[in-house]
N, C-alpha and C. Protein backbone atom coordinates (compact mmCIF):
# COMPACT_ATOMS: atom_id res chain seq x y z
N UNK A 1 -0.44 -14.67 8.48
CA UNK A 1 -1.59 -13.94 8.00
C UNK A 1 -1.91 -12.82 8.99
N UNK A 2 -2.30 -11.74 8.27
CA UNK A 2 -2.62 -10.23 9.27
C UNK A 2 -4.36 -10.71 9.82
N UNK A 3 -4.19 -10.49 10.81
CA UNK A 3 -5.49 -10.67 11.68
C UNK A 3 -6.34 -9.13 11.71
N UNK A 4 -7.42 -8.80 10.85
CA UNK A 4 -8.31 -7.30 11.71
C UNK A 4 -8.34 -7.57 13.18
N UNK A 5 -8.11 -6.53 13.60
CA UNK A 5 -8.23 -5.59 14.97
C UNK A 5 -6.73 -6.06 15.36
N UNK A 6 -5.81 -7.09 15.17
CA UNK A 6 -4.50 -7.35 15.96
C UNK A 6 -3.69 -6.07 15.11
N UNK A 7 -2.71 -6.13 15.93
CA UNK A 7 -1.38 -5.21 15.33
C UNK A 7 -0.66 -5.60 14.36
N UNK A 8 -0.51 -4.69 13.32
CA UNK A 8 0.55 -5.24 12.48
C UNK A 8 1.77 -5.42 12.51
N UNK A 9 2.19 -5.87 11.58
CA UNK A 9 4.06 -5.34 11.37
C UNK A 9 4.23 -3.97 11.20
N UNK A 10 5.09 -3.58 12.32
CA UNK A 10 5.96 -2.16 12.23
C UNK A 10 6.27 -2.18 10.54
N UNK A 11 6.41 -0.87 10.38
CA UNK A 11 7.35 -0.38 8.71
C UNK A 11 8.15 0.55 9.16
N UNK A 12 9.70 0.68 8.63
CA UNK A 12 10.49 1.39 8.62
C UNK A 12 11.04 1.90 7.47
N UNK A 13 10.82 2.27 6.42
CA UNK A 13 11.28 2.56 5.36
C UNK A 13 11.58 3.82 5.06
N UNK A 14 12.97 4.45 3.95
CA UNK A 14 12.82 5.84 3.42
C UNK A 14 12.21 5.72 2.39
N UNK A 15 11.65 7.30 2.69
CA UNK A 15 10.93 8.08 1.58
C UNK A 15 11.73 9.22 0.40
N UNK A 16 10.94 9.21 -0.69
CA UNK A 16 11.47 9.80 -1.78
C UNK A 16 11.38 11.81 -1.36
N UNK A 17 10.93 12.21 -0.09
CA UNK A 17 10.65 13.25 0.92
C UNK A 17 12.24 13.22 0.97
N UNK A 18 13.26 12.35 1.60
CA UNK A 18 13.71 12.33 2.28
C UNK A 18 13.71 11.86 4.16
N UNK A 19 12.60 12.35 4.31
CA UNK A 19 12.47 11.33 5.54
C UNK A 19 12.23 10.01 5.40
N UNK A 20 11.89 9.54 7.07
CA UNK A 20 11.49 8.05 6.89
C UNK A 20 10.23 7.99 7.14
N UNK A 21 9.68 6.77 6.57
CA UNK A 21 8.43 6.85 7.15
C UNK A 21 8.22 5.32 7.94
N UNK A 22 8.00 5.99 9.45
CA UNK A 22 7.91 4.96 10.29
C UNK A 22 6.18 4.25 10.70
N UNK A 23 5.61 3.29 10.05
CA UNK A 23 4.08 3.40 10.62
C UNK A 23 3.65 3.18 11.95
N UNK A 24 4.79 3.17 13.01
CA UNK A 24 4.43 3.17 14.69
C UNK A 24 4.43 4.84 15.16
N UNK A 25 5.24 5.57 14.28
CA UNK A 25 4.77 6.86 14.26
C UNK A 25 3.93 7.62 13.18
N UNK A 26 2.86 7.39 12.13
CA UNK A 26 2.03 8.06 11.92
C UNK A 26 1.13 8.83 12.31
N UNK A 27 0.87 9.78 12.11
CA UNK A 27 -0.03 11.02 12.74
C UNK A 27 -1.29 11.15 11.99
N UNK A 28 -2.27 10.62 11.96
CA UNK A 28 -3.37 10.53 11.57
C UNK A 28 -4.44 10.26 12.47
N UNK A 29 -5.64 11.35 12.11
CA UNK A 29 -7.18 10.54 12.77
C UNK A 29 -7.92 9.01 12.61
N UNK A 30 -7.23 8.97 11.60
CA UNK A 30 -8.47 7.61 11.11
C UNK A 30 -7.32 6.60 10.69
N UNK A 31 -6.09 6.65 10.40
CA UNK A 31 -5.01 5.97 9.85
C UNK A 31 -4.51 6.01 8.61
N UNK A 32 -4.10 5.08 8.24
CA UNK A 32 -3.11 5.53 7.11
C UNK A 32 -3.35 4.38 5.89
N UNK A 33 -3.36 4.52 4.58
CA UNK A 33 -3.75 3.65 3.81
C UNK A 33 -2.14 3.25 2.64
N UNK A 34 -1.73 1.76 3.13
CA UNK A 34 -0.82 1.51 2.56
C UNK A 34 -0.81 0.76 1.29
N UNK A 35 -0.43 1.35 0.17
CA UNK A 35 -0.64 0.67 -1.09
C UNK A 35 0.82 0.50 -1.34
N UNK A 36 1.32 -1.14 -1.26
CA UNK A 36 2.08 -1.75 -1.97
C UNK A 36 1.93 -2.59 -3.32
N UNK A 37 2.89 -1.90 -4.35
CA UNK A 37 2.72 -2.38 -5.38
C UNK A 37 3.95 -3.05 -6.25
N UNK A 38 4.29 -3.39 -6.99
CA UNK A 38 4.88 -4.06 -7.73
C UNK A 38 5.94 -3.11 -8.24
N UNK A 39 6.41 -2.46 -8.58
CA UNK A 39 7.62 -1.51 -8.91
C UNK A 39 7.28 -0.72 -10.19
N UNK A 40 8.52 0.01 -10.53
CA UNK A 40 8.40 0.94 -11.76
C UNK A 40 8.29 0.45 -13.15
N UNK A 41 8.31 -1.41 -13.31
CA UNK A 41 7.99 -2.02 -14.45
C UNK A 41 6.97 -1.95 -14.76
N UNK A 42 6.00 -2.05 -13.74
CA UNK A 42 4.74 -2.50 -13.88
C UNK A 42 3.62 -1.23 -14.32
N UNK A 43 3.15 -1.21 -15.56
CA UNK A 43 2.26 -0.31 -16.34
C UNK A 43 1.23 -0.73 -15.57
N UNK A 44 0.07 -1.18 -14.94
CA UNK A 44 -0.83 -1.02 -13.99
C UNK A 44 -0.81 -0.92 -12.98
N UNK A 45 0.58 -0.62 -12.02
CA UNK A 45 0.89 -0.07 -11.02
C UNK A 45 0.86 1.69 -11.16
N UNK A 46 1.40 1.67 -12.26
CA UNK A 46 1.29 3.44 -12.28
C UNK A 46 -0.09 3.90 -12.69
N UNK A 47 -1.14 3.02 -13.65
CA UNK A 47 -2.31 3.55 -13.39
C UNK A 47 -2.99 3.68 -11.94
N UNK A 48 -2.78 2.77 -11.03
CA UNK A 48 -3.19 2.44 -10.30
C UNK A 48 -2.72 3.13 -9.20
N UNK A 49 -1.68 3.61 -9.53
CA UNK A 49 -0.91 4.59 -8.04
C UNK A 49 -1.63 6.17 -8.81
N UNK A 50 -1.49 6.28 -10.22
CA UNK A 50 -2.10 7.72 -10.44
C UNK A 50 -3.54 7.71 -9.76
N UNK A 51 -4.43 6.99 -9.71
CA UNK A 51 -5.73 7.06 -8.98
C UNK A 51 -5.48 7.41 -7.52
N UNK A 52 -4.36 6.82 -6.93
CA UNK A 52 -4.63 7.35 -5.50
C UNK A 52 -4.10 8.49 -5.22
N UNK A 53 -3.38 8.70 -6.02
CA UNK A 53 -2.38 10.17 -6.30
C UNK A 53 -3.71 11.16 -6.33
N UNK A 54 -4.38 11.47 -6.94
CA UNK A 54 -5.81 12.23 -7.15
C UNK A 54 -6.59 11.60 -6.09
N UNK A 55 -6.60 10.61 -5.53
CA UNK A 55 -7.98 11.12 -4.78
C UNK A 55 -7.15 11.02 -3.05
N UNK A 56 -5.74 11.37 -2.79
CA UNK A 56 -5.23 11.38 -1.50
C UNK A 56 -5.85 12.30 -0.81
N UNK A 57 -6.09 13.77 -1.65
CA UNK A 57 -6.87 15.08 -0.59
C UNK A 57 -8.28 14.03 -0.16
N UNK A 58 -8.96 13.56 -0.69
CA UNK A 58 -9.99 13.02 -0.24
C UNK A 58 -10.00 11.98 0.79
N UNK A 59 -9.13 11.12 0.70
CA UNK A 59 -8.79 10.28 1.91
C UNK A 59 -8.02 11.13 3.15
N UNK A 60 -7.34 12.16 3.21
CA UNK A 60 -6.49 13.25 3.64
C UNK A 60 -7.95 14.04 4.59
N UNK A 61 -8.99 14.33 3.62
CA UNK A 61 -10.37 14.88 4.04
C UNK A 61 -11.12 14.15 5.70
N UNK A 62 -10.35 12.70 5.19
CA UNK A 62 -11.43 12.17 6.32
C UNK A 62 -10.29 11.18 7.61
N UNK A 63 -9.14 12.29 7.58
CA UNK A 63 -8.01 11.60 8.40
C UNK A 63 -7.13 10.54 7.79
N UNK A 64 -6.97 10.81 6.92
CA UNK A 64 -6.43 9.14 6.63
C UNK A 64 -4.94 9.64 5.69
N UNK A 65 -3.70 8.92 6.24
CA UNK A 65 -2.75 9.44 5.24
C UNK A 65 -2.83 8.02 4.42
N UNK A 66 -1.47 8.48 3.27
CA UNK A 66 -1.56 7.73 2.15
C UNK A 66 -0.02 7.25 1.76
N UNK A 67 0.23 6.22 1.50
CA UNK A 67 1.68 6.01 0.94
C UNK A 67 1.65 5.02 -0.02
N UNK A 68 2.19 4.91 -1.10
CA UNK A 68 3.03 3.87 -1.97
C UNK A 68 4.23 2.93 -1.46
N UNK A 69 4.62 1.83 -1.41
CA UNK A 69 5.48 1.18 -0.92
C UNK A 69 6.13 0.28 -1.95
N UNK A 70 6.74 0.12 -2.35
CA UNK A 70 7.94 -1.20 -3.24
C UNK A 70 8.98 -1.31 -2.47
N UNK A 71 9.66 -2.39 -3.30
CA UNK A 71 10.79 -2.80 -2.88
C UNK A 71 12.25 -2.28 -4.11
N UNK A 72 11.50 -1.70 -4.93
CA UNK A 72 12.55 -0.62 -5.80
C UNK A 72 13.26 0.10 -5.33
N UNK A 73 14.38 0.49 -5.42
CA UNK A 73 14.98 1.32 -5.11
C UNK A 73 14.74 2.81 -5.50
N UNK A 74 15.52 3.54 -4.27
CA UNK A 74 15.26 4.72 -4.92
C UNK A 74 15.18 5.81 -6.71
N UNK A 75 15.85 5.53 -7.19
CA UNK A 75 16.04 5.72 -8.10
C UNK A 75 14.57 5.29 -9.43
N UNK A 76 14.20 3.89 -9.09
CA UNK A 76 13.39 3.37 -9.58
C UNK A 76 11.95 3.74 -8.95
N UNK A 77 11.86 4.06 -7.33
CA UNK A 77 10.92 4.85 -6.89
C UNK A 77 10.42 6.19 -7.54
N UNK A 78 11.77 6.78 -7.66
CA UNK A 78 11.43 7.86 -7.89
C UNK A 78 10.74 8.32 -9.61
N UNK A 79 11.47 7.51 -10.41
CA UNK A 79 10.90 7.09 -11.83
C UNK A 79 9.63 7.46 -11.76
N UNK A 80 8.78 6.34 -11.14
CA UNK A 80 7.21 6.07 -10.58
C UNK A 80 6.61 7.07 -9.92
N UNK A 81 7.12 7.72 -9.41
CA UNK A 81 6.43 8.93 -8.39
C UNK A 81 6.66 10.37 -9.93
N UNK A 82 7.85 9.97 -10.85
CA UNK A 82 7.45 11.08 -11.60
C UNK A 82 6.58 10.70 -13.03
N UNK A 83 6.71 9.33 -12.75
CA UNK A 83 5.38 8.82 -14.12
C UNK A 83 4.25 9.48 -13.98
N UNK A 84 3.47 9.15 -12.49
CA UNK A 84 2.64 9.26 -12.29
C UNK A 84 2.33 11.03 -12.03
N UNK A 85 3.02 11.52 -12.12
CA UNK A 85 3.12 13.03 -11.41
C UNK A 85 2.52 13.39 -9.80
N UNK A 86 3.11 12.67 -9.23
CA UNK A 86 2.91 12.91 -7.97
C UNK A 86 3.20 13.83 -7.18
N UNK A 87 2.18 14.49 -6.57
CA UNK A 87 2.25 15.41 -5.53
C UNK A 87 1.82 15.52 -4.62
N UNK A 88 0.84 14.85 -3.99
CA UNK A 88 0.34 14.31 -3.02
C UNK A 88 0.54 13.01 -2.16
N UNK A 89 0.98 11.84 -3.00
CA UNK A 89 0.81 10.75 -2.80
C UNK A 89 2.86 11.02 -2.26
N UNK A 90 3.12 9.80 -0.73
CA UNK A 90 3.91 9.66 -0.45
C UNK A 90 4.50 8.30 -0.83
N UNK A 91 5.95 8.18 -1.43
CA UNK A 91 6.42 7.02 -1.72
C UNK A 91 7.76 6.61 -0.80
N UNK A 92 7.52 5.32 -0.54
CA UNK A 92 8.60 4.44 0.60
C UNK A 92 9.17 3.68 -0.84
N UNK A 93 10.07 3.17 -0.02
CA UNK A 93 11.33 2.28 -1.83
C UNK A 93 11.83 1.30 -0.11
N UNK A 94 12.81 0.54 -0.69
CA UNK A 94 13.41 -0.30 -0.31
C UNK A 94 13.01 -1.38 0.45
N UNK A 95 11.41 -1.68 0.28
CA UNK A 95 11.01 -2.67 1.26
C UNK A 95 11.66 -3.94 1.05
N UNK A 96 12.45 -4.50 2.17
CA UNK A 96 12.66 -5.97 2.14
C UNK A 96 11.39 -6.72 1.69
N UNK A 97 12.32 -7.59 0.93
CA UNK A 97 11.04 -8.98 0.45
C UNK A 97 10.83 -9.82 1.90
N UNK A 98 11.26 -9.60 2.82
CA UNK A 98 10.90 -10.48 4.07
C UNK A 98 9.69 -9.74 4.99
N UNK A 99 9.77 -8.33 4.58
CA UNK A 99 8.85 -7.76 5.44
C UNK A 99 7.67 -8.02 4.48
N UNK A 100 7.83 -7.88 3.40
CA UNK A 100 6.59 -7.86 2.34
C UNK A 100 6.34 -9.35 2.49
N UNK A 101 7.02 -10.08 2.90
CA UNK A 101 6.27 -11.77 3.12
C UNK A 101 5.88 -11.63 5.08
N UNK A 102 6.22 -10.68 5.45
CA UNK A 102 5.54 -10.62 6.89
C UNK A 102 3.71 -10.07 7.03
N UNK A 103 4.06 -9.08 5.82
CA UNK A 103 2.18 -8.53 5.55
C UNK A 103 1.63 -8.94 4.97
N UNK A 104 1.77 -10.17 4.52
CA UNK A 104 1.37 -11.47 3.46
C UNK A 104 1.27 -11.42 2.00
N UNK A 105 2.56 -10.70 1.50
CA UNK A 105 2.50 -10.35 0.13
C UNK A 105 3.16 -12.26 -0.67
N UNK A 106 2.85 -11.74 -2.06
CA UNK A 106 3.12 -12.61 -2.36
C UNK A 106 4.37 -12.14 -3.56
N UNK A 107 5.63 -12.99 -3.75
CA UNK A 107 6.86 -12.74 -4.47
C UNK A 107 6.75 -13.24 -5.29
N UNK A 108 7.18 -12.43 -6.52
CA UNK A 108 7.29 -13.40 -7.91
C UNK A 108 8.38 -12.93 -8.45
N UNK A 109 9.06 -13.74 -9.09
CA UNK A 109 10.60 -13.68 -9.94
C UNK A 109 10.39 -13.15 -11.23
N UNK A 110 11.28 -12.78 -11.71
CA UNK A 110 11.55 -11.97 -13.50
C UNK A 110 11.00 -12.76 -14.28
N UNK A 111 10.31 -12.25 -15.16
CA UNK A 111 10.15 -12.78 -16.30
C UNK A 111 10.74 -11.88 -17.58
N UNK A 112 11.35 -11.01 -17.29
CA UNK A 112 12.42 -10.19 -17.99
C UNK A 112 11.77 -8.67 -18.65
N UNK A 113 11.49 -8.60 -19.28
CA UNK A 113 11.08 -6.88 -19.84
C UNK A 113 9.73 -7.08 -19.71
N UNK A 114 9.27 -6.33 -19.05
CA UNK A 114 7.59 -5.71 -19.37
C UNK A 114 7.15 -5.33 -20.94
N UNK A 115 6.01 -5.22 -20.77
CA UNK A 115 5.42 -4.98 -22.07
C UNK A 115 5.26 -3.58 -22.49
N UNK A 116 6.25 -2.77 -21.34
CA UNK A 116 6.46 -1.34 -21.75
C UNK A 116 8.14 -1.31 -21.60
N UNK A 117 8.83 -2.36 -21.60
CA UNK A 117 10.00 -2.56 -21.97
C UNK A 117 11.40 -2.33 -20.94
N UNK A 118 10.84 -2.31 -19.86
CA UNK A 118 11.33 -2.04 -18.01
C UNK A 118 11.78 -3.10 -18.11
N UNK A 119 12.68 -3.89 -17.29
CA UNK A 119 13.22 -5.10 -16.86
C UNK A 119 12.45 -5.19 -15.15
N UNK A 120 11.82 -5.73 -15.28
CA UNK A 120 11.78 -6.49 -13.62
C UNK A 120 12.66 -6.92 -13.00
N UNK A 121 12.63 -6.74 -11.58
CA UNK A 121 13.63 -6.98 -10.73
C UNK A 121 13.75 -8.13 -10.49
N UNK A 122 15.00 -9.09 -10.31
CA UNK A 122 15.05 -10.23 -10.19
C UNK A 122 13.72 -11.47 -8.90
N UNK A 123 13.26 -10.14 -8.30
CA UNK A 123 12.53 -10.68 -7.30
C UNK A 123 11.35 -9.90 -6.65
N UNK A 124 10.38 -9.28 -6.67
CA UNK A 124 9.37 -8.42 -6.24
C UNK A 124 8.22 -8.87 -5.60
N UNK A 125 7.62 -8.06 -4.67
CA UNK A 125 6.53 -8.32 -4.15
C UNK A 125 5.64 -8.04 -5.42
N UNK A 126 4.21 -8.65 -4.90
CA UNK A 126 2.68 -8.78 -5.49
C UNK A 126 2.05 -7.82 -4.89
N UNK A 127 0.94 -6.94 -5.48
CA UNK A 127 0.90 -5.61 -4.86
C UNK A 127 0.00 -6.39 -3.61
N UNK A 128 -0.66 -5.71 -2.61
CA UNK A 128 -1.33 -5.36 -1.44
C UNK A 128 -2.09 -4.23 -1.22
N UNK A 129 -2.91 -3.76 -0.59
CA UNK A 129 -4.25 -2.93 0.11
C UNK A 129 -4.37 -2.77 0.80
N UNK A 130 -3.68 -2.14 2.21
CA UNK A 130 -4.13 -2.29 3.85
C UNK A 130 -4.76 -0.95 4.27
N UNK A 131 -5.50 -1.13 5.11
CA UNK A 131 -5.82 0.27 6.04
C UNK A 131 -5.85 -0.38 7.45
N UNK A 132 -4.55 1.01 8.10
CA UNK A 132 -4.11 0.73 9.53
C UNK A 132 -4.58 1.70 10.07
N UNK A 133 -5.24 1.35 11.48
CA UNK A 133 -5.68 2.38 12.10
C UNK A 133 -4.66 2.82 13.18
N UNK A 134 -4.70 4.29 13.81
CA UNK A 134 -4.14 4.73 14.22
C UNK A 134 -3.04 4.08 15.60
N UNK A 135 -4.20 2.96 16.13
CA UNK A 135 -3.09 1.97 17.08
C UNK A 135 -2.28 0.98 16.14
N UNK A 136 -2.34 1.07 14.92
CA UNK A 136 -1.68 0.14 14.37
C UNK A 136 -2.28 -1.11 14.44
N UNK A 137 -3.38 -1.34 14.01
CA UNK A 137 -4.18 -2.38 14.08
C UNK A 137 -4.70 -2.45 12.66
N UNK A 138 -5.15 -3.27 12.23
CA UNK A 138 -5.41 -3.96 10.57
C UNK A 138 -6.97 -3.27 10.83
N UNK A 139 -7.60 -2.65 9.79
CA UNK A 139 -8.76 -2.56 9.65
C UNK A 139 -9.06 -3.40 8.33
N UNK A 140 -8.58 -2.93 7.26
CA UNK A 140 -8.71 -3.44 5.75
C UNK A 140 -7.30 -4.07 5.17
N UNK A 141 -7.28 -5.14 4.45
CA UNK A 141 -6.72 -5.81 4.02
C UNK A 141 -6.72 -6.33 2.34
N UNK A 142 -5.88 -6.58 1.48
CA UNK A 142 -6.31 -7.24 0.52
C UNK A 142 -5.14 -7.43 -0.20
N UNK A 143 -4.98 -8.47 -0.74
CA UNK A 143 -3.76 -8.93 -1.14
C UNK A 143 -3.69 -9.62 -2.38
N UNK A 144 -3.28 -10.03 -3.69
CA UNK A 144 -3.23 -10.45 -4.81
C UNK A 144 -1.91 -10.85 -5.54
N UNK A 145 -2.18 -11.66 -6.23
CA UNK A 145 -0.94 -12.90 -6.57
C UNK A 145 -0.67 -12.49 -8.02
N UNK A 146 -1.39 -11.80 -8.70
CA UNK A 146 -1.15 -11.16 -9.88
C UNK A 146 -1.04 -9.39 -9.97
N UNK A 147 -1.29 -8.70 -10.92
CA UNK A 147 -1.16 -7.54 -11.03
C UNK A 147 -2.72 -6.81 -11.18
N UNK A 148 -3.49 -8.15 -11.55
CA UNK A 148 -4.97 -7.68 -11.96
C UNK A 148 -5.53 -7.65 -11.40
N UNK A 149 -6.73 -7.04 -10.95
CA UNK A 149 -8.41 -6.62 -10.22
C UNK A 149 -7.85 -6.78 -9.12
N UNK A 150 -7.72 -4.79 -9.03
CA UNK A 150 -7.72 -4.69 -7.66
C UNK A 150 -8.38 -3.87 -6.92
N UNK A 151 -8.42 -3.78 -5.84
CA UNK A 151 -9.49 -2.84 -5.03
C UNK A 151 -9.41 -1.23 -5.45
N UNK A 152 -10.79 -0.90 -5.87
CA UNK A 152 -10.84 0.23 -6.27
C UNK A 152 -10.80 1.74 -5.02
N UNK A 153 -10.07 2.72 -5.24
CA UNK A 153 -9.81 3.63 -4.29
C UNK A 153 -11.12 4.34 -3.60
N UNK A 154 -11.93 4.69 -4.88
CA UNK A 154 -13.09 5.48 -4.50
C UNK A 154 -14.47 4.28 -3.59
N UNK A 155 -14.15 3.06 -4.00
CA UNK A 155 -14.75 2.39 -3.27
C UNK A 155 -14.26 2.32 -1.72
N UNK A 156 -13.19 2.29 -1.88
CA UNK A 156 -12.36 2.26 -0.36
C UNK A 156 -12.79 3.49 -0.02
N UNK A 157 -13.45 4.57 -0.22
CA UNK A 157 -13.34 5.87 0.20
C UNK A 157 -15.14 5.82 0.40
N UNK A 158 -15.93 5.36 -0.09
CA UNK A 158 -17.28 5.08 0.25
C UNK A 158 -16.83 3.78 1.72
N UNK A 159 -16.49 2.79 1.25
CA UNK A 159 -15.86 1.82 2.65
C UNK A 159 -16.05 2.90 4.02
N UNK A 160 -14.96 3.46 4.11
CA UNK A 160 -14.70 4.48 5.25
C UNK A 160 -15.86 5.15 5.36
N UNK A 161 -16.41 5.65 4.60
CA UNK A 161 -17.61 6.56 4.88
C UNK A 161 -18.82 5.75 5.75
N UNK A 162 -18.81 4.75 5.55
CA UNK A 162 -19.84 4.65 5.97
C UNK A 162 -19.70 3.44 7.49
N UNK A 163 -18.45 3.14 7.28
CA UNK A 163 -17.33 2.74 9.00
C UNK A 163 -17.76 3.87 9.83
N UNK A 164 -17.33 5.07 9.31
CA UNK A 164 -17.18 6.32 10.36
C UNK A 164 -18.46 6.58 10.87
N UNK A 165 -19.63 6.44 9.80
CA UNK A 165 -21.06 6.97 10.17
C UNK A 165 -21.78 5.91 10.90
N UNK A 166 -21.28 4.56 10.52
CA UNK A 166 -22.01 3.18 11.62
C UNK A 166 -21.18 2.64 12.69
N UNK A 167 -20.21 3.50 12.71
CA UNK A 167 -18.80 2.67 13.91
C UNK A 167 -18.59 1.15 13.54
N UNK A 168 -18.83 1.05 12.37
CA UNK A 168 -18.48 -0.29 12.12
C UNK A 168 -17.02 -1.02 12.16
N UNK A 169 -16.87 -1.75 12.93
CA UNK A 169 -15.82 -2.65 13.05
C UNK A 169 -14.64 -3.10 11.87
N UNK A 170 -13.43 -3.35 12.48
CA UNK A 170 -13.01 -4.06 11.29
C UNK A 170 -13.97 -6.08 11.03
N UNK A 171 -13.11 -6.67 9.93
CA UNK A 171 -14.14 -7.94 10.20
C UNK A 171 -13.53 -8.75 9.88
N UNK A 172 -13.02 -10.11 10.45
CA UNK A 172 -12.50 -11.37 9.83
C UNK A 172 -11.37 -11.40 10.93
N UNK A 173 -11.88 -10.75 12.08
CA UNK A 173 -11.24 -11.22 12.96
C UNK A 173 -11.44 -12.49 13.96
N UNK A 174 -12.18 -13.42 13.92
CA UNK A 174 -12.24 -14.70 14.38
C UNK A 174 -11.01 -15.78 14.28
N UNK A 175 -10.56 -16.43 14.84
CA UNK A 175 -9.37 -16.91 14.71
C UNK A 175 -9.58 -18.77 15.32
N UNK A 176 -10.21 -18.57 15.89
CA UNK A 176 -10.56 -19.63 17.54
C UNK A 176 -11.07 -21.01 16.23
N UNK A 177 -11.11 -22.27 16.58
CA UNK A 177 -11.85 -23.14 15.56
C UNK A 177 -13.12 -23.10 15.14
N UNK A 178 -13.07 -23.62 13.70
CA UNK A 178 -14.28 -23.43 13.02
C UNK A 178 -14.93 -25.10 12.49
């Protein structure tokens, strides 16, 4: 389990840029907001990546970069990045299912064609929600075992607003017995 304020897992992945995107080298004020999701089958992944796709200048506004992450391959990344019409939003492909069980995702197996008629990959992560701050430390977290109700962007973007204006902490970092 990811601990707020400890360090996360490094990411090494390529991007549909062509570069890589490494998160021990991100260049951001405030950090970087990683949305892992479920792949190019999944019809509420692409609603859900088009929302952050539109509001990245706004998270971008207040330091914060932005990426998409699966474990799709390129090809299938790139599908998704042109569903959604992306131009802002950065996409990583090839995440191992071991790293996605290191940031506490959760894996689920095929159940064969989507209901927009995609085949799922024999094996995929469950999407995820993180915001890393610039030492690479967990601020926000959130993780889900299905595809449904998930953390809304513009809420995450009031979140930050009002971190930055109270210096408020990350939280649920206690660990020690309870």
């Amino acid at each position: 389990m990811l601990i707020p304020r400890q360090k996360t897992p490094d990411l090494s992945l390529p991007t549909l840029s062509g570069d890589r995107f490494s998160l021990s080298q991100e260049n951001s004020t405030r950090g970087t907001v990683l949305c892992f999701y479920r792949g190019y089958h999944c019809p509420i992944c692409a609603t859900y990546l088009k929302e952050l796709e539109r509001l990245t200048p706004e998270f971008a506004e207040r330091g914060i970069n932005t990426i998409a992450i699966s474990s799709d391959g390129q090809e299938r990344a790139q599908a998704m990045a042109d569903k959604i019409e992306a131009q802002n939003l950065r996409f990583a492909y090839d995440l191992p299912l071991q790293t996605a069980r290191d940031w506490g995702l959760y894996i689920s197996t095929s159940r064969g064609k989507t209901s927009i008629g995609i085949e799922e990959p024999a094996l995929f992560s469950e999407p995820g929600l993180f915001m890393v701050t610039p030492e690479q430390t967990l601020f926000y977290g959130s993780v889900q075992t299905m595809p449904f109700v998930r953390p809304h962007f513009s809420e995450l973007i009031g979140a930050v607003d009002f971190a930055i204006k109270n210096n408020y902490p990350a939280r649920g970092e206690y660990t020690d017995a309870v």
